[in-house]
Every structure is written in structure tokens, then in C-alpha cells.
N, C-alpha and C. Protein backbone atom coordinates (compact mmCIF):
# COMPACT_ATOMS: atom_id res chain seq x y z
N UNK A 1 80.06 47.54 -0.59
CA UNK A 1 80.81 47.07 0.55
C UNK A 1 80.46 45.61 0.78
N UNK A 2 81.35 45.16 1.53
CA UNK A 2 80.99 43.92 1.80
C UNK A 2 81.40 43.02 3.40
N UNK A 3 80.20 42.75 3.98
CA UNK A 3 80.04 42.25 5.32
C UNK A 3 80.87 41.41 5.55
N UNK A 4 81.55 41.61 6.72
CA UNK A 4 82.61 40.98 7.11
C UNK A 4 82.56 40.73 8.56
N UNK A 5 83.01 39.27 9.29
CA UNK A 5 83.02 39.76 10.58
C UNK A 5 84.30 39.36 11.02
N UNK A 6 84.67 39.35 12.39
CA UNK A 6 85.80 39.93 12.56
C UNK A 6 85.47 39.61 13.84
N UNK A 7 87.15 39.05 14.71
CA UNK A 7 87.27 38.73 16.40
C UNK A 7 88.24 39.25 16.42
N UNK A 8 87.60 40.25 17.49
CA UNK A 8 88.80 41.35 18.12
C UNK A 8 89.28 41.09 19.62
N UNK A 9 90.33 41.22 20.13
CA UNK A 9 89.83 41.12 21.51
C UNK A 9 89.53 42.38 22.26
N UNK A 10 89.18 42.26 23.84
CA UNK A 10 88.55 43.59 24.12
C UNK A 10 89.32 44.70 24.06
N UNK A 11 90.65 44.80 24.30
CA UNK A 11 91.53 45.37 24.24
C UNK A 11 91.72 46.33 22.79
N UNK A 12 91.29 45.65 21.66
CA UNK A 12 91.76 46.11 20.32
C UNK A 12 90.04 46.95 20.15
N UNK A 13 88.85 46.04 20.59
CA UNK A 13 87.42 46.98 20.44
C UNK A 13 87.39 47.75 21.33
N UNK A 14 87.96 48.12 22.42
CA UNK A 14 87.73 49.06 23.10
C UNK A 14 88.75 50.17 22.62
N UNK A 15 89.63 50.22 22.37
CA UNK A 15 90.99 50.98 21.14
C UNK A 15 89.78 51.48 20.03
N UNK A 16 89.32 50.86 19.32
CA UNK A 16 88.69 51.32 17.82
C UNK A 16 87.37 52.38 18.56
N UNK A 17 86.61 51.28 19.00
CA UNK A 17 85.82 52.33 19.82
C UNK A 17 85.54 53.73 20.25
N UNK A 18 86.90 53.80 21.28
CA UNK A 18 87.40 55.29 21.76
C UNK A 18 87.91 55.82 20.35
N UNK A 19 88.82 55.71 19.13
CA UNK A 19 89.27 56.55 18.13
C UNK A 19 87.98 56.57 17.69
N UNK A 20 86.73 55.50 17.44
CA UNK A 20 85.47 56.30 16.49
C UNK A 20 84.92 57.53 17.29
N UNK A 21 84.51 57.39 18.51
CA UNK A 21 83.74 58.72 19.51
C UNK A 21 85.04 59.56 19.05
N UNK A 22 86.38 59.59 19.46
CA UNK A 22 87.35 60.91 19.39
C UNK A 22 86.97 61.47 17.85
N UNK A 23 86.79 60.90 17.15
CA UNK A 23 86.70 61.39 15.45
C UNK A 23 85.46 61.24 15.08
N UNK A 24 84.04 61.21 16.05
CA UNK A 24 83.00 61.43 15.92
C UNK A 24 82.51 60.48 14.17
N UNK A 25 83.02 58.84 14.25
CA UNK A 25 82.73 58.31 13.59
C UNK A 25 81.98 56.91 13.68
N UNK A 26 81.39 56.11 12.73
CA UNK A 26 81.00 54.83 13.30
C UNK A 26 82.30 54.01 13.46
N UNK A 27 82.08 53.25 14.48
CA UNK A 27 83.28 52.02 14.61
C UNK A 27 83.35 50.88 13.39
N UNK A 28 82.92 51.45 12.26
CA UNK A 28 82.88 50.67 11.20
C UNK A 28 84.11 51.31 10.33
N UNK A 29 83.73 52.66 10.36
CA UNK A 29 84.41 53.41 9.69
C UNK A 29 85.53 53.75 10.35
N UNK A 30 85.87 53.51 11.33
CA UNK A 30 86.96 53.37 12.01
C UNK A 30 88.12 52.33 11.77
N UNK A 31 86.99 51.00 11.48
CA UNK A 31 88.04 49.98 11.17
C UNK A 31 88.52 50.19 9.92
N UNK A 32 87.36 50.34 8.96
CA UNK A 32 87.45 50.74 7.45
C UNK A 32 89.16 51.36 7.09
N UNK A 33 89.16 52.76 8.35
CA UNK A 33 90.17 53.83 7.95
C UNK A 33 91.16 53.16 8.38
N UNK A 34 91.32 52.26 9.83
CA UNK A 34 93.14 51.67 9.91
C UNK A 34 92.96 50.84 9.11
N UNK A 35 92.09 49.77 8.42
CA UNK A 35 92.70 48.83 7.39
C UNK A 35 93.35 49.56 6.24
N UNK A 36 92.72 50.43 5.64
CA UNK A 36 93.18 51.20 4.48
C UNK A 36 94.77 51.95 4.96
N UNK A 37 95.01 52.43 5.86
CA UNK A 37 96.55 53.13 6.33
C UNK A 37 97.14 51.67 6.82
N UNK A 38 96.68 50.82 7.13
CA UNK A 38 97.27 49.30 7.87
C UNK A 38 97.95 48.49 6.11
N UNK A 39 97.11 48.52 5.22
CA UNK A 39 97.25 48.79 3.88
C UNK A 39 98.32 49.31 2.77
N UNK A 40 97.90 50.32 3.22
CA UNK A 40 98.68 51.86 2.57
C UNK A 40 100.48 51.80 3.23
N UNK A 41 100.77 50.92 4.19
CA UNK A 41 102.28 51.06 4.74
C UNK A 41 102.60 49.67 4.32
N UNK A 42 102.01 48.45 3.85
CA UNK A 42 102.46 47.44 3.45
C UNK A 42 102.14 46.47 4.17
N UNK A 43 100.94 46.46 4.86
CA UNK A 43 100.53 44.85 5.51
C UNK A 43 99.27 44.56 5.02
N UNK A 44 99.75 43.09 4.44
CA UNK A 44 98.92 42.75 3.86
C UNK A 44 99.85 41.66 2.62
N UNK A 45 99.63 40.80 2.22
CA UNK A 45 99.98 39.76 1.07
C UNK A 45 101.10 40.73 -0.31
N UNK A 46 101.73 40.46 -0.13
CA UNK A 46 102.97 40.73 -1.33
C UNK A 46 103.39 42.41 -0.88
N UNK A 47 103.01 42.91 0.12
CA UNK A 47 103.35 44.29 0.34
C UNK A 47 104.03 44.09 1.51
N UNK A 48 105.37 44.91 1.41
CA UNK A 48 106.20 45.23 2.76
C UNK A 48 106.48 43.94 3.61
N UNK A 49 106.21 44.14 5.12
CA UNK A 49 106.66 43.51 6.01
C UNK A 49 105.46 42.49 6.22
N UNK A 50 105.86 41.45 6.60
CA UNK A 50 104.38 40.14 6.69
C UNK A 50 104.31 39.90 8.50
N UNK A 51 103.16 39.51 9.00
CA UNK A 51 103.23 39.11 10.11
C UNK A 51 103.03 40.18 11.15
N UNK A 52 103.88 39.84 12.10
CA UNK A 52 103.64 40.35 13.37
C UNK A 52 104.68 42.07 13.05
N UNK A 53 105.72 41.81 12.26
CA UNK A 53 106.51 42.87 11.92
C UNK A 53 105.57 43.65 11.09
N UNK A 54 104.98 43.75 10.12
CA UNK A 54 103.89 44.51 9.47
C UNK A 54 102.69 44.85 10.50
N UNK A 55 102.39 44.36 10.97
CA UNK A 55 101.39 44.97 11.43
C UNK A 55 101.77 46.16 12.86
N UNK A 56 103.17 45.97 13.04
CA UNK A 56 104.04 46.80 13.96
C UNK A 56 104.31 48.48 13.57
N UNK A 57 104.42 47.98 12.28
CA UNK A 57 104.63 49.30 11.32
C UNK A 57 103.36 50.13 11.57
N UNK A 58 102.20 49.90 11.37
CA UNK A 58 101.11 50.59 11.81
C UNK A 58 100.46 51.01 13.36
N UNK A 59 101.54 50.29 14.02
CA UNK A 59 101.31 50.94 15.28
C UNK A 59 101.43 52.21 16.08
N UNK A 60 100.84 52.95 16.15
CA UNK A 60 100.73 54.36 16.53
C UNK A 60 100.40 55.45 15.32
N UNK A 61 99.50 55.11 14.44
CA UNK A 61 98.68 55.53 13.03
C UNK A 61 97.41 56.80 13.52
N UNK A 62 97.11 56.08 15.06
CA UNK A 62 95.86 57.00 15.38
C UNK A 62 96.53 57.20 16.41
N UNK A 63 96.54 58.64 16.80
CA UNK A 63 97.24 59.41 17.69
C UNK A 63 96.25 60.53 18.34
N UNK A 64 96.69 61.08 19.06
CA UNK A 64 96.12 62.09 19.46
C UNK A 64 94.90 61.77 21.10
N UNK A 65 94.06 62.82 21.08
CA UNK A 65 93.05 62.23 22.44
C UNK A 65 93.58 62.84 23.54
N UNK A 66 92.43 62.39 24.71
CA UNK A 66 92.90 62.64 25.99
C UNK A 66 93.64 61.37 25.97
N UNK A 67 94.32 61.30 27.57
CA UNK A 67 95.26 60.37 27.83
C UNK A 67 94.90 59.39 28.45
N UNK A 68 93.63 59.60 28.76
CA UNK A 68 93.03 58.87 29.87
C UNK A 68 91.91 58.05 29.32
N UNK A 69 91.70 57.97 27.29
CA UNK A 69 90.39 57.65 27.35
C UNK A 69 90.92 55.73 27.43
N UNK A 70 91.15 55.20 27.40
CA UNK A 70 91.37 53.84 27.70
C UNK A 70 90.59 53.88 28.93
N UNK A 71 90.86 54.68 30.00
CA UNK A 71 90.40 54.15 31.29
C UNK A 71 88.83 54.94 31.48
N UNK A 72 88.50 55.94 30.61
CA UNK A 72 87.31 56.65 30.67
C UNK A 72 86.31 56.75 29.59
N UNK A 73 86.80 55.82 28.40
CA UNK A 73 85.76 55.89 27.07
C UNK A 73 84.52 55.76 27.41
N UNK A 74 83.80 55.40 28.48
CA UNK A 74 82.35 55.30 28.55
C UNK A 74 82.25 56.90 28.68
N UNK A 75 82.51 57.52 29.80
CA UNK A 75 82.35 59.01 29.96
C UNK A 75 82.14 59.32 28.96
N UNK A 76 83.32 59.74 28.01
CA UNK A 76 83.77 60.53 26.80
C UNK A 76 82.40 60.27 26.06
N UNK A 77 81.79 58.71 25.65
CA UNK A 77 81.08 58.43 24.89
C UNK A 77 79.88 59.17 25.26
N UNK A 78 79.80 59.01 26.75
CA UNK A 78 77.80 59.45 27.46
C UNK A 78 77.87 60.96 26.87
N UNK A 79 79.49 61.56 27.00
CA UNK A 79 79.25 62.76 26.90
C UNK A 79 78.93 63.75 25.45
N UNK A 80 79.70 62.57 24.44
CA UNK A 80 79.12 62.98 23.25
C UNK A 80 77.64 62.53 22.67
N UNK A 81 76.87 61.53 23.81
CA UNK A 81 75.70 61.44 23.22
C UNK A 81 74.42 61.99 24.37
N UNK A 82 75.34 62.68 25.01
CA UNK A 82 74.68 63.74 25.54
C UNK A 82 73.53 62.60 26.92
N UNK A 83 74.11 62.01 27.38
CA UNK A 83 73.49 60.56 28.30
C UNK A 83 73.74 61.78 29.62
């Protein structure tokens, strides 16, 4: 693998965040999995749609959850680490 860093805003780390706790994963491997399906539909250099339209295509990839964790991911989190 190879170290990478990366500016998210809070909006997009607090999104990855809540899908790693819902899928009981690291937020590494979280990003890991939408780049690879972000990937896999054609965004990215010589594949599919470029820009703001490609990366549209992958919007709504991770689904599922309560409805509420945007406004409650700390909970959800204390509660899977047992805080």
C-alpha cells in the first residue's frame, strides 16, 4: 500500500466515518472501498464521465444505516466501542 494524504472537508469525514462504524471498519478501509466502486463506475482518467459528472455517478454507492447517523455518529460510535 501506499500512504497517501488527503483533504476532506468535514462534511465528506464525517460521511466516511459513520459508513466505517456502520460496517464495523477502519476509515481507511472505508476510503479504500469507495475509491475502488468510485473506480469501478468510471471516475477517474480515461474512464467514463470526468469531473464533477463522474464523481455524481457514485453518489449514493453506500446506502443503508439509521437515518439519523449524520446527526448522531458520536452515539452510534461510543456505542460500538462500548464508551
Amino acid at each position: 500500500m501506499v500512504r497517501t494524504q488527503v483533504l476532506l472537508d468535514e462534511a465528506q469525514h464525517e460521511a466516511i466515518r459513520g459508513l466505517a462504524h456502520l460496517h464495523r471498519i477502519s476509515f481507511s478501509e472505508a476510503v479504500r472501498q469507495l475509491v475502488d466502486k468510485g473506480l469501478a463506475v468510471g471516475v477517474g482518467p480515461g474512464r467514463g464521465k470526468r469531473g464533477a459528472g463522474g464523481l455524481l455517478e457514485i453518489a449514493g454507492i453506500a446506502t443503508g444505516g439509521p437515518s439519523d447517523l449524520a446527526e448522531k455518529h458520536d452515539s452510534y460510535l461510543d456505542e460500538d466501542l462500548d464508551r
